[in-house]
C-alpha atoms as a PDB file:
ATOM      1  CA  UNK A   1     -37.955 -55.403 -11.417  1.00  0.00           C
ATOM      2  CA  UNK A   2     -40.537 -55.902  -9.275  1.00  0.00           C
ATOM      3  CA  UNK A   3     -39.856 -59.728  -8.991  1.00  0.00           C
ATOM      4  CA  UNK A   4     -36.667 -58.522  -7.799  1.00  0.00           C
ATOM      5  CA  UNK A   5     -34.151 -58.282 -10.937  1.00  0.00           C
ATOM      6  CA  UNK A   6     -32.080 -55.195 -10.506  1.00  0.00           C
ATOM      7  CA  UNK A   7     -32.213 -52.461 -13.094  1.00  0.00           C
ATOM      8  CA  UNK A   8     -28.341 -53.046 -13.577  1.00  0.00           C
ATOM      9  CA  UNK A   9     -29.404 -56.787 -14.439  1.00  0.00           C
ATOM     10  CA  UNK A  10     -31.916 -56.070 -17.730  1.00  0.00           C
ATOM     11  CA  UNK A  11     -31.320 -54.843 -20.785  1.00  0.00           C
ATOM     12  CA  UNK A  12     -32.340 -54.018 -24.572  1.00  0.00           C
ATOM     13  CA  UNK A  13     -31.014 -54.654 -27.113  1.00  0.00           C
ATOM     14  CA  UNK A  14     -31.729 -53.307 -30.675  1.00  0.00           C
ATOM     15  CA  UNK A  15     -30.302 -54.032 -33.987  1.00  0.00           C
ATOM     16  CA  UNK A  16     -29.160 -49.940 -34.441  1.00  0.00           C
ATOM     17  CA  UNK A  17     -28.658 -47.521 -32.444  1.00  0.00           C
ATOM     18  CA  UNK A  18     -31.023 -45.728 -34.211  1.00  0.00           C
ATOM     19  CA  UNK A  19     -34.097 -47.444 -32.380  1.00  0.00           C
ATOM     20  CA  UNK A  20     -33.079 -46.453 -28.979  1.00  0.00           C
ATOM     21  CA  UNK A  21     -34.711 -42.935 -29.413  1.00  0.00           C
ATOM     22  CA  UNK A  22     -38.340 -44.158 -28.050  1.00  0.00           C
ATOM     23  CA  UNK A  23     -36.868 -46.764 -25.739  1.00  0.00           C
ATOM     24  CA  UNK A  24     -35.035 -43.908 -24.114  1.00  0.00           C
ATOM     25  CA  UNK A  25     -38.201 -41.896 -23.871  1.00  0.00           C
ATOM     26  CA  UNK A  26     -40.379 -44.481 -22.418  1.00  0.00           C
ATOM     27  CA  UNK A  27     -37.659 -45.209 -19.682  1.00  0.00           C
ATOM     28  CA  UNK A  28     -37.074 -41.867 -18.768  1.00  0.00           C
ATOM     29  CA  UNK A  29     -40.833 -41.190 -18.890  1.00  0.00           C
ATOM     30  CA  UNK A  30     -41.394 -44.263 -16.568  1.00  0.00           C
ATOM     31  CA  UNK A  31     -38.539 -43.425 -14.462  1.00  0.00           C
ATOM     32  CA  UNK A  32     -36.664 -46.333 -14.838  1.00  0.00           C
ATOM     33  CA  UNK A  33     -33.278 -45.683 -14.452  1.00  0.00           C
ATOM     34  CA  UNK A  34     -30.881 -46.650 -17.960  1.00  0.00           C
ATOM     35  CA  UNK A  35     -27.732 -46.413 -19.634  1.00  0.00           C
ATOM     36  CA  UNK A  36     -26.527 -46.366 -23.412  1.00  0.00           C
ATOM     37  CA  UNK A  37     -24.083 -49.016 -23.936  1.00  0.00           C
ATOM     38  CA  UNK A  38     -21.803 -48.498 -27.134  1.00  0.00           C
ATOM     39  CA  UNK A  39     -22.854 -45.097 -27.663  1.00  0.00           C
ATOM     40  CA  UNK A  40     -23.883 -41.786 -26.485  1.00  0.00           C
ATOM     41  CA  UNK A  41     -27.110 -41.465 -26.052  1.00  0.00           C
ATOM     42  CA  UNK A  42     -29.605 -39.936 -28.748  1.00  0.00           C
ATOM     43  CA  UNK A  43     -29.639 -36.297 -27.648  1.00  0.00           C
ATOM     44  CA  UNK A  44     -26.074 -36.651 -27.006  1.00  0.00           C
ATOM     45  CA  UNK A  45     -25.291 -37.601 -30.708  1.00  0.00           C
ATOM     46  CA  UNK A  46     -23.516 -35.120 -32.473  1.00  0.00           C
ATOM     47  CA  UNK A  47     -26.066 -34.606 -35.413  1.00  0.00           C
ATOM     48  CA  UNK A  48     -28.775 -34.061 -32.715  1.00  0.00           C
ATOM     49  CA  UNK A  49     -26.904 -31.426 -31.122  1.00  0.00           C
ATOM     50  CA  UNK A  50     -26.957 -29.731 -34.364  1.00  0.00           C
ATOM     51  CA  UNK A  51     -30.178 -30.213 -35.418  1.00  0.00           C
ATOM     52  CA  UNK A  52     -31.535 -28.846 -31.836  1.00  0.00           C
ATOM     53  CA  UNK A  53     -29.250 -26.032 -32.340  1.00  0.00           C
ATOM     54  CA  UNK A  54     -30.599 -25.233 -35.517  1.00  0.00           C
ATOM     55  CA  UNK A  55     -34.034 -25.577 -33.819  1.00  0.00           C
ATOM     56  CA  UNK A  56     -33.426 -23.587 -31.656  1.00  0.00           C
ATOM     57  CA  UNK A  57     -32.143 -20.852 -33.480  1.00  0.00           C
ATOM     58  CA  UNK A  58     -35.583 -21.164 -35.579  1.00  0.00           C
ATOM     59  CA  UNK A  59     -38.248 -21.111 -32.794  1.00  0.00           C
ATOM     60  CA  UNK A  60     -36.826 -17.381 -32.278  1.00  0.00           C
ATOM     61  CA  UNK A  61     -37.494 -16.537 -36.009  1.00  0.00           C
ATOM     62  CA  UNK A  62     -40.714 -18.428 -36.917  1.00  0.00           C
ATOM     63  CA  UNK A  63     -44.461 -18.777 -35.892  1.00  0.00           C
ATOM     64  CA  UNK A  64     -45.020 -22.556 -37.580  1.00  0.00           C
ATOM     65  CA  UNK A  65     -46.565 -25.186 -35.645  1.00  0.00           C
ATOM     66  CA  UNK A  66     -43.419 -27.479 -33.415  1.00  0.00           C
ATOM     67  CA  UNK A  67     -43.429 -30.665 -36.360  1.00  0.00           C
ATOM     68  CA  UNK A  68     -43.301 -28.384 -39.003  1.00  0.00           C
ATOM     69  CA  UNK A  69     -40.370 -26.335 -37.926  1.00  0.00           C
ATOM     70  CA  UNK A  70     -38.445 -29.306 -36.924  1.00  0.00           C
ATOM     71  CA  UNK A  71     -38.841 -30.787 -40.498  1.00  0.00           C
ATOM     72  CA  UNK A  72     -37.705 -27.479 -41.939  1.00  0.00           C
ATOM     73  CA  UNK A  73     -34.702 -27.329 -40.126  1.00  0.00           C
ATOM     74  CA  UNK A  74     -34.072 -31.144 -40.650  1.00  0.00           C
ATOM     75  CA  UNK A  75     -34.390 -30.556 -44.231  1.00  0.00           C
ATOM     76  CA  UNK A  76     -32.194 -27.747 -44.156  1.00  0.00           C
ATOM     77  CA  UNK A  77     -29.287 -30.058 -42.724  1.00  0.00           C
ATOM     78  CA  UNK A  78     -30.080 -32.668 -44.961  1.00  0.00           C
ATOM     79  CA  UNK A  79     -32.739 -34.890 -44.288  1.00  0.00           C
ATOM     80  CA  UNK A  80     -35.732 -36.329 -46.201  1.00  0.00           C
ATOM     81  CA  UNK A  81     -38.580 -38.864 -45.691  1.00  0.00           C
ATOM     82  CA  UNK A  82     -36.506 -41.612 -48.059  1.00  0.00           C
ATOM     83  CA  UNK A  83     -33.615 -43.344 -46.475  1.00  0.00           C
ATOM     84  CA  UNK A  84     -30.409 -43.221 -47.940  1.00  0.00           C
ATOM     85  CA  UNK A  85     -29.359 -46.404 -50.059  1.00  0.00           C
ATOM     86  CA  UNK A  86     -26.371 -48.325 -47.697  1.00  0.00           C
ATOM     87  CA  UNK A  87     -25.165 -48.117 -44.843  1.00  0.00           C
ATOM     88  CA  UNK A  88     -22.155 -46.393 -42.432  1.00  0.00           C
ATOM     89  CA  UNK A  89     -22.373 -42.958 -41.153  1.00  0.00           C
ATOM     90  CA  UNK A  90     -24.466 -41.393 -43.586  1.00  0.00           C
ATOM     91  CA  UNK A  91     -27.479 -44.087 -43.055  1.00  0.00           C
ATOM     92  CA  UNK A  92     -26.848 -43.820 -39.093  1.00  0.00           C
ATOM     93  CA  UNK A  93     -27.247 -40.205 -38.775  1.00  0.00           C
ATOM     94  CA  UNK A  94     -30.289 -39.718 -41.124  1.00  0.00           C
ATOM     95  CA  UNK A  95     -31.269 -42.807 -38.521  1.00  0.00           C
ATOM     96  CA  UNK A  96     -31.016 -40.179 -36.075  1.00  0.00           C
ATOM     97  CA  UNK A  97     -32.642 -37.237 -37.893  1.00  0.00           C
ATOM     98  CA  UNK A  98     -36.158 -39.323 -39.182  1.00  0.00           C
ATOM     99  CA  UNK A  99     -36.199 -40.385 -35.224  1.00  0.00           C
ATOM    100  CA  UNK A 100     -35.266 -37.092 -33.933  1.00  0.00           C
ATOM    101  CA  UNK A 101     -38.407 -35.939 -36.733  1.00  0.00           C
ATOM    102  CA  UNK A 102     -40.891 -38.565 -35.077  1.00  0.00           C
ATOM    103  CA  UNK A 103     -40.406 -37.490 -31.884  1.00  0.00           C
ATOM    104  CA  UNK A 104     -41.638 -33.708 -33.408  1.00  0.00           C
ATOM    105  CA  UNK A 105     -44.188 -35.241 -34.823  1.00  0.00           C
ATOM    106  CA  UNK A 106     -45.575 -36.926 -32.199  1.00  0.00           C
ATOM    107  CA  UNK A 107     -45.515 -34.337 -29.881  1.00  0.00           C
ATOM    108  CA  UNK A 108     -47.218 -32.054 -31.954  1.00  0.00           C
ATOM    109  CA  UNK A 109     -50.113 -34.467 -32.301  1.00  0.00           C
ATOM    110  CA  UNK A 110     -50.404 -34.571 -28.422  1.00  0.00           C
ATOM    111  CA  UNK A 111     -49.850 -30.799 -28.563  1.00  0.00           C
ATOM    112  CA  UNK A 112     -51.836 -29.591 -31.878  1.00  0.00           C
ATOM    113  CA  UNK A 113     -51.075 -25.884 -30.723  1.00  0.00           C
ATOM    114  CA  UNK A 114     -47.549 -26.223 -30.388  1.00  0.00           C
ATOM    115  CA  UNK A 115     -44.466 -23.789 -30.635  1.00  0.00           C
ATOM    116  CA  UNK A 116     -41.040 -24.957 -31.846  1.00  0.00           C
ATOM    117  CA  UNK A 117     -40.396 -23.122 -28.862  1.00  0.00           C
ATOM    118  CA  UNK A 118     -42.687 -25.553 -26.964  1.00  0.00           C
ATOM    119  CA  UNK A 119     -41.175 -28.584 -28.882  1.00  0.00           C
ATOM    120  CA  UNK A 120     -37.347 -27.684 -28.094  1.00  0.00           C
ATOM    121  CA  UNK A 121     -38.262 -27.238 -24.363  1.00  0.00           C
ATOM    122  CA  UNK A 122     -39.620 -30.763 -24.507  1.00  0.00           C
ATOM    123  CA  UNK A 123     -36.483 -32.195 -26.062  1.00  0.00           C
ATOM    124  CA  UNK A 124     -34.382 -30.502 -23.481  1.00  0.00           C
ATOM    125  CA  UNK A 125     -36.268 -32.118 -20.877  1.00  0.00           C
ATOM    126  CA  UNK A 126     -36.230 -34.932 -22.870  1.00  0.00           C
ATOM    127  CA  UNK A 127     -32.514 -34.920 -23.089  1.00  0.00           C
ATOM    128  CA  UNK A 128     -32.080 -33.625 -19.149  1.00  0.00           C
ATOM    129  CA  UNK A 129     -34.330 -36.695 -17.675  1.00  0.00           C
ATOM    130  CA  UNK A 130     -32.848 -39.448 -19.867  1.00  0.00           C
ATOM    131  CA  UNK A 131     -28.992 -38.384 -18.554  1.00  0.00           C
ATOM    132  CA  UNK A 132     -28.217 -41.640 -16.340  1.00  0.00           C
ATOM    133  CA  UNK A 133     -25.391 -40.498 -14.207  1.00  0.00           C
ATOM    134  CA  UNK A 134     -24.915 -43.286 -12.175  1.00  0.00           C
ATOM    135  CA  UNK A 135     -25.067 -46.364 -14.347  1.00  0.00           C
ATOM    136  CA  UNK A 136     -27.149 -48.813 -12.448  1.00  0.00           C
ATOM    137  CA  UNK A 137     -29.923 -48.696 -15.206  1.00  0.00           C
ATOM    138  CA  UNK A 138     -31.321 -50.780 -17.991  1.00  0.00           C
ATOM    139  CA  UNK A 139     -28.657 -51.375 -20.562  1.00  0.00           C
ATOM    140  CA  UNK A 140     -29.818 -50.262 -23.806  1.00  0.00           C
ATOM    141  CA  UNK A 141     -27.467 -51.409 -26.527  1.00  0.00           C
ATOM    142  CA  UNK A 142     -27.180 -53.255 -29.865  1.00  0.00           C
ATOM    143  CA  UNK A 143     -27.471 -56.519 -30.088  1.00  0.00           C
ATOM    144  CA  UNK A 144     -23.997 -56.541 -31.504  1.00  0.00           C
ATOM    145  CA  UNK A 145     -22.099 -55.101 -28.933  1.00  0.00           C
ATOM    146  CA  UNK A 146     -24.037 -57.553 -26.438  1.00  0.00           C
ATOM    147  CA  UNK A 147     -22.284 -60.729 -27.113  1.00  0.00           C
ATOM    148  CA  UNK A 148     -20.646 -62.177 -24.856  1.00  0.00           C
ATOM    149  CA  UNK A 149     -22.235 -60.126 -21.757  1.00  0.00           C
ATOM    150  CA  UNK A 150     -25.071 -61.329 -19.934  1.00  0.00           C
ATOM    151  CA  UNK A 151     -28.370 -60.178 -18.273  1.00  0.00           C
ATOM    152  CA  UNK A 152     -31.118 -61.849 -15.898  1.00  0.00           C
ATOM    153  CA  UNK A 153     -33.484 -60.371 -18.252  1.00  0.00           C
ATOM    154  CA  UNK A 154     -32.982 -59.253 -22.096  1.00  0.00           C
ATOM    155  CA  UNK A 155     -35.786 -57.892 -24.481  1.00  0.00           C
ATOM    156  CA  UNK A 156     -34.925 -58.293 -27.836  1.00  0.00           C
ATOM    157  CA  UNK A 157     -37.140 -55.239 -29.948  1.00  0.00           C
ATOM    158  CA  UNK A 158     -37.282 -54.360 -33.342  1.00  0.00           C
ATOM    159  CA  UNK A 159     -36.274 -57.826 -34.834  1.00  0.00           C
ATOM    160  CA  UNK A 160     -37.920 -58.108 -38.208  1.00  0.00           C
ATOM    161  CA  UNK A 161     -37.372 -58.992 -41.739  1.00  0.00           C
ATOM    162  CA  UNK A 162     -35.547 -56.401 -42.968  1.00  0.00           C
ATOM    163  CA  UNK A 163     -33.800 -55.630 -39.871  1.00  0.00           C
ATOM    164  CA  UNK A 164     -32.499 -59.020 -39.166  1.00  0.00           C
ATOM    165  CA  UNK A 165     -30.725 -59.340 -41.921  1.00  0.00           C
ATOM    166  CA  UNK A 166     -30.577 -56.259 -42.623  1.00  0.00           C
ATOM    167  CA  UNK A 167     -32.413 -55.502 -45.833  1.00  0.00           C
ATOM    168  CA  UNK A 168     -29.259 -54.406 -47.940  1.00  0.00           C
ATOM    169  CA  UNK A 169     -27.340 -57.533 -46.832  1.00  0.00           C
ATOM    170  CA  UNK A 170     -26.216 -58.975 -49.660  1.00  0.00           C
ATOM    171  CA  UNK A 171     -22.851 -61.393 -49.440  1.00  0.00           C
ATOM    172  CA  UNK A 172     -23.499 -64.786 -46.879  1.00  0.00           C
ATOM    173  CA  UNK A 173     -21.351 -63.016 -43.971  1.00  0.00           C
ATOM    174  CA  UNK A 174     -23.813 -60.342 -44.085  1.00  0.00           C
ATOM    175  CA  UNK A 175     -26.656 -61.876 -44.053  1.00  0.00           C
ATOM    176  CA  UNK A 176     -25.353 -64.396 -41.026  1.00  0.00           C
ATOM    177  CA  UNK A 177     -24.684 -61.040 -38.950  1.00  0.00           C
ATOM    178  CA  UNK A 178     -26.337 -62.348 -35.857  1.00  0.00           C
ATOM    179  CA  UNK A 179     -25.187 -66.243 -35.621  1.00  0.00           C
END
């Protein structure tokens, strides 16, 4: 951007949606204006609505530390460490839940003293800062719905085995998702 490529002009693309969690937070914390392309973004998914419901309803009934709160109330909706085996909706919003749990757990490392009270405030700011209105941002999107479009600049992130293929690929047209 500073060599003069508009925001509208770069984008990143991802394999999932999934990954776009800490992309969104490093935009929005570097003020570098973004929108999701494809999808809502992450605090506009429906099973983080719910989950930061449920949060909040908790920090008015407990006194445990931010991370741990989140994880109960994760758990309580259905989420644990392990992925689910295959794909669709099911892998896509626990996806959302284990990144929507790393972004507790982070915090409360930064934040050792922390409130769930504390932690939902942050995720509402969180969610408030990384609302792109105008769409003139970075394009955030999957790799997937990319094709065909073009950019002046394109980052390519989280492309590893096991994510490119994806790791329960199994028949040829699978595997050859991204040719």
């Amino acid at each position: 951007h500073r060599r003069g490529t508009p925001w509208n002009e770069m984008a990143v693309l991802y394999r999932i949606h999934a990954q776009s969690p800490p992309l969104e937070a490093a935009l929005a914390d570097a003020g570098i204006p973004f929108v999701t392309r494809g999808s809502e973004g992450f605090f506009e998914r429906a099973e983080v609505r719910v989950a930061l419901r449920a949060l909040g309803a908790a920090a008015r009934t407990t006194d445990d530390p931010a991370a741990d709160a989140l994880h109960t109330v994760l758990a309580g909706l259905g989420w644990t460490p392990e992925p689910p085996a295959g794909q669709g909706a099911v892998r896509e919003r626990w996806e959302s839940w284990d990144a929507l749990a790393g972004l507790g757990t982070e915090f409360a490392a930064e934040h050792p003293a922390a409130t769930a009270q504390d932690l939902l405030e942050e995720l509402d700011a969180r969610a408030r800062a990384q609302h792109s209105p105008d769409g003139q941002g970075v394009t955030l999107g999957t790799l997937h719905a990319a094709k065909g479009l073009e950019w002046d600049a394109v980052a390519l992130v989280g492309a590893h085995e096991g994510s490119l293929p994806f790791v329960l690929a199994t028949r040829p047209d699978d595997i050859a998702e991204v040719v």
